[in-house]
C-alpha atoms as a PDB file:
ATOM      1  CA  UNK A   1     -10.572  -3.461 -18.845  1.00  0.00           C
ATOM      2  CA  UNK A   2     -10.858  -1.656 -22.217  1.00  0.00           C
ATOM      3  CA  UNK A   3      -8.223  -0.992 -24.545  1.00  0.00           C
ATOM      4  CA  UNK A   4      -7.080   2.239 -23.531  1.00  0.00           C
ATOM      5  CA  UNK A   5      -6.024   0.699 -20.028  1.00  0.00           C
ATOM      6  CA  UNK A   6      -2.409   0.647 -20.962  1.00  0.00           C
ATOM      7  CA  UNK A   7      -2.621   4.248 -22.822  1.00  0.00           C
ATOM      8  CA  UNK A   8      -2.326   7.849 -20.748  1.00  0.00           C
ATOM      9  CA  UNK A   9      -0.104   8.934 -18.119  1.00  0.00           C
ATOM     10  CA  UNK A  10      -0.997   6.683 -15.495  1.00  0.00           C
ATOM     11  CA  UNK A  11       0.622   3.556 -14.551  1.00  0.00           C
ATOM     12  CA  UNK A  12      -0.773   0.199 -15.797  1.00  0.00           C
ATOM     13  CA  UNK A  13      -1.558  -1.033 -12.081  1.00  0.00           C
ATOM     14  CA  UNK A  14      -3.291   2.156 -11.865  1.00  0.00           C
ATOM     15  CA  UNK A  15      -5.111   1.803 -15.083  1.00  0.00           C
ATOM     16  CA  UNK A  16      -5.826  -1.811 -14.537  1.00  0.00           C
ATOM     17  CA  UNK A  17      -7.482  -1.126 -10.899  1.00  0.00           C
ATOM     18  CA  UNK A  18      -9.153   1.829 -12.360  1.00  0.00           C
ATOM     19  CA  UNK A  19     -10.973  -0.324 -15.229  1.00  0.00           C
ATOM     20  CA  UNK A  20     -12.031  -3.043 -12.576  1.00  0.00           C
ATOM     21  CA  UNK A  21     -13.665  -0.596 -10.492  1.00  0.00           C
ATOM     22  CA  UNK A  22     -15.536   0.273 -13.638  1.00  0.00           C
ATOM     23  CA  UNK A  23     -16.629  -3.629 -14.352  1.00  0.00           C
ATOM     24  CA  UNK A  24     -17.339  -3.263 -10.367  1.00  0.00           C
ATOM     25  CA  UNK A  25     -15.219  -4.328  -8.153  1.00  0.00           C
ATOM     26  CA  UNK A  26     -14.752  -2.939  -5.126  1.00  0.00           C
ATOM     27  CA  UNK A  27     -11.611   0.066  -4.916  1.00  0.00           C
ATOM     28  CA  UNK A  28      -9.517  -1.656  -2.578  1.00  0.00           C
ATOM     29  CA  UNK A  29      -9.890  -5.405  -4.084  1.00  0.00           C
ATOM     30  CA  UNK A  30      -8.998  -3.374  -7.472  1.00  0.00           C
ATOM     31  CA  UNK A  31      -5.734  -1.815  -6.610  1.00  0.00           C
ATOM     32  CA  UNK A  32      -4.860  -5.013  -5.264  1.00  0.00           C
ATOM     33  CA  UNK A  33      -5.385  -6.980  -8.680  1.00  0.00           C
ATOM     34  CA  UNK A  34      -3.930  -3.977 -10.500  1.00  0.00           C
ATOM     35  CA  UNK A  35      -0.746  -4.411  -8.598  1.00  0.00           C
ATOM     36  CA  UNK A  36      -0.492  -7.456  -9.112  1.00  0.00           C
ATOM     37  CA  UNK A  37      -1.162  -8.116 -12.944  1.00  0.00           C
ATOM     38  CA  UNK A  38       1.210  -5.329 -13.409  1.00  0.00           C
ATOM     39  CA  UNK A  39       3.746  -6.682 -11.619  1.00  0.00           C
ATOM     40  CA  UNK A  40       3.264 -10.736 -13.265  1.00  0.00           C
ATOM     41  CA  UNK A  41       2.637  -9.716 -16.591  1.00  0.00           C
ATOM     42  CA  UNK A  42       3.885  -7.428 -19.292  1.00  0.00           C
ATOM     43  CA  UNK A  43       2.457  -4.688 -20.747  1.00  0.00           C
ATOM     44  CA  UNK A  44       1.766  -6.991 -23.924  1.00  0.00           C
ATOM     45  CA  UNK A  45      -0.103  -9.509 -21.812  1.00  0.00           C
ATOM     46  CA  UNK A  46      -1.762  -7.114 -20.291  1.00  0.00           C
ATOM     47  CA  UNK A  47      -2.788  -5.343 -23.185  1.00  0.00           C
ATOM     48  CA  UNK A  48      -3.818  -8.327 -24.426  1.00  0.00           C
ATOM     49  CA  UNK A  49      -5.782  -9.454 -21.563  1.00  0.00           C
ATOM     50  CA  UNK A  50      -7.542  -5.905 -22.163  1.00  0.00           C
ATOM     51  CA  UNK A  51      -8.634  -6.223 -25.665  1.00  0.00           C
ATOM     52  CA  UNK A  52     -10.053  -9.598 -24.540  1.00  0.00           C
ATOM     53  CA  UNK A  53     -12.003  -8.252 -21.672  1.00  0.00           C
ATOM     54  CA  UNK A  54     -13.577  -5.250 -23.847  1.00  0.00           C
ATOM     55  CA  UNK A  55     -14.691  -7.583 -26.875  1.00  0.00           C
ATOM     56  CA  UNK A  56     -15.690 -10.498 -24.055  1.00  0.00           C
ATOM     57  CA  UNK A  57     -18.192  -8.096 -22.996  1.00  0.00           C
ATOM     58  CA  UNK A  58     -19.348  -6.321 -26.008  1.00  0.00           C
ATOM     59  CA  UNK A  59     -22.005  -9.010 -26.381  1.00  0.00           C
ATOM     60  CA  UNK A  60     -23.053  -9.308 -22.549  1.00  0.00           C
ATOM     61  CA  UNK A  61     -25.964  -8.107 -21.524  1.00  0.00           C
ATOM     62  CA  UNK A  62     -24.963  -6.176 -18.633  1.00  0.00           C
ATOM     63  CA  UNK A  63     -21.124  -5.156 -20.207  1.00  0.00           C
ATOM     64  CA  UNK A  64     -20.530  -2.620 -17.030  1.00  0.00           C
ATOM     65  CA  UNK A  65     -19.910  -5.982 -14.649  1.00  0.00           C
ATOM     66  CA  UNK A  66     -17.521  -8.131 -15.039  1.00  0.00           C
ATOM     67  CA  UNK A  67     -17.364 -11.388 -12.190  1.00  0.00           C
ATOM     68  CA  UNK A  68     -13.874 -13.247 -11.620  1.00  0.00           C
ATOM     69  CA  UNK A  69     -15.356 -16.333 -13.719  1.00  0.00           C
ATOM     70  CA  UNK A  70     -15.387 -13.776 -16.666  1.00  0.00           C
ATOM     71  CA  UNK A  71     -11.992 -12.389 -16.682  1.00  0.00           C
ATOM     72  CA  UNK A  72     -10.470 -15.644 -15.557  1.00  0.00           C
ATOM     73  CA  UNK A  73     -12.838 -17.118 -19.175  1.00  0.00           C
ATOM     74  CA  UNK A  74     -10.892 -14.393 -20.696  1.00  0.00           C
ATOM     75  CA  UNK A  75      -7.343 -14.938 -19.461  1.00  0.00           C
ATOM     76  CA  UNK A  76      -7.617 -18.868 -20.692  1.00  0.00           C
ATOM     77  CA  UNK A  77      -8.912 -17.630 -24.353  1.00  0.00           C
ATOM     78  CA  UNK A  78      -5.263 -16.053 -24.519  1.00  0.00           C
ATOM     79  CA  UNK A  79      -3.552 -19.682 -25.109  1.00  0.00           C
ATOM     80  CA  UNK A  80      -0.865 -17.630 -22.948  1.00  0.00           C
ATOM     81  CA  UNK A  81      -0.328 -20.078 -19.911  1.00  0.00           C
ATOM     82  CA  UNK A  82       1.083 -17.150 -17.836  1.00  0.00           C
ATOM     83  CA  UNK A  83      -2.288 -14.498 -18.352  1.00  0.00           C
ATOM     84  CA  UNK A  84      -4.404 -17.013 -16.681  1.00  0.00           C
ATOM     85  CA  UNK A  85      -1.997 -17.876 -14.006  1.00  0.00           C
ATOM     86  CA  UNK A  86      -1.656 -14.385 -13.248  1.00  0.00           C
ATOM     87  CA  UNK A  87      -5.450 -13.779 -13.217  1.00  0.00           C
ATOM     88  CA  UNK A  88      -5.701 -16.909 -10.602  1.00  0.00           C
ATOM     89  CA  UNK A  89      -3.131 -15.331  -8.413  1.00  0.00           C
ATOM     90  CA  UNK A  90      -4.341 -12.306  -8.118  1.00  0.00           C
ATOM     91  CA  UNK A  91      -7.792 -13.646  -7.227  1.00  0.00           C
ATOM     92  CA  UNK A  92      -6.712 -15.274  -4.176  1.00  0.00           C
ATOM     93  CA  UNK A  93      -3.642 -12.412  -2.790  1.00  0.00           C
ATOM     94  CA  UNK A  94      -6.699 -10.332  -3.418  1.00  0.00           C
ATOM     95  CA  UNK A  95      -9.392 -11.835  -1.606  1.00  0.00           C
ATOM     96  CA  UNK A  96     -11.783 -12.393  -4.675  1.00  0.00           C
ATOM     97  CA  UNK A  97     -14.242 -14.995  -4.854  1.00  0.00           C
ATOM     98  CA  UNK A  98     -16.084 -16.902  -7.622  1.00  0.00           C
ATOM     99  CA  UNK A  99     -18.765 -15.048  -8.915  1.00  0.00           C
ATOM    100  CA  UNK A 100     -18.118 -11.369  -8.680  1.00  0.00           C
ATOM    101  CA  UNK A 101     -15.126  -9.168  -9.327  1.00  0.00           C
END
């Protein structure tokens, strides 16, 4: 999820899913996720979450993947109790399992 997720025309769910398909995940599992994080957190928190994600992986060597153990990392780093609550959430109503997003 890079920091111009929340920026354009399209809606954050839409943005978020289209990000995670970027890092990987499959298009289905990510418009599931996107839905959800858009619709627990606020565009703050998710920008937040965003910014996170992009530096997170700046330093990784393969920064185009992204697994569920990353991003949830990521959500806890926040010191926001409701990001990574969100992130869990949306990992199981979405059917994702440890290891890859």
């Amino acid at each position: 999820m890079a920091v111009t997720l929340l920026t354009g025309c399209a809606t954050p769910s839409t943005q978020i899913s289209t990000a995670l398909t970027r890092y990987g995940l499959e298009a289905q599992r990510a418009d599931c996720v996107g839905s959800d994080l858009s619709s627990h957190l606020s565009i703050n928190q998710l920008q937040q979450l965003g910014r996170a994600a992009k530096a997170y992986r700046t330093n990784d060597s393969d920064p185009a993947h992204l697994t569920a153990s990353d991003l949830m990392r990521v959500a806890v780093e926040l010191k926001d109790p409701a990001v990574p609550l969100a992130v869990a959430g949306a990992g199981v109503r979405c059917g994702l399992v440890a290891g890859g997003l």
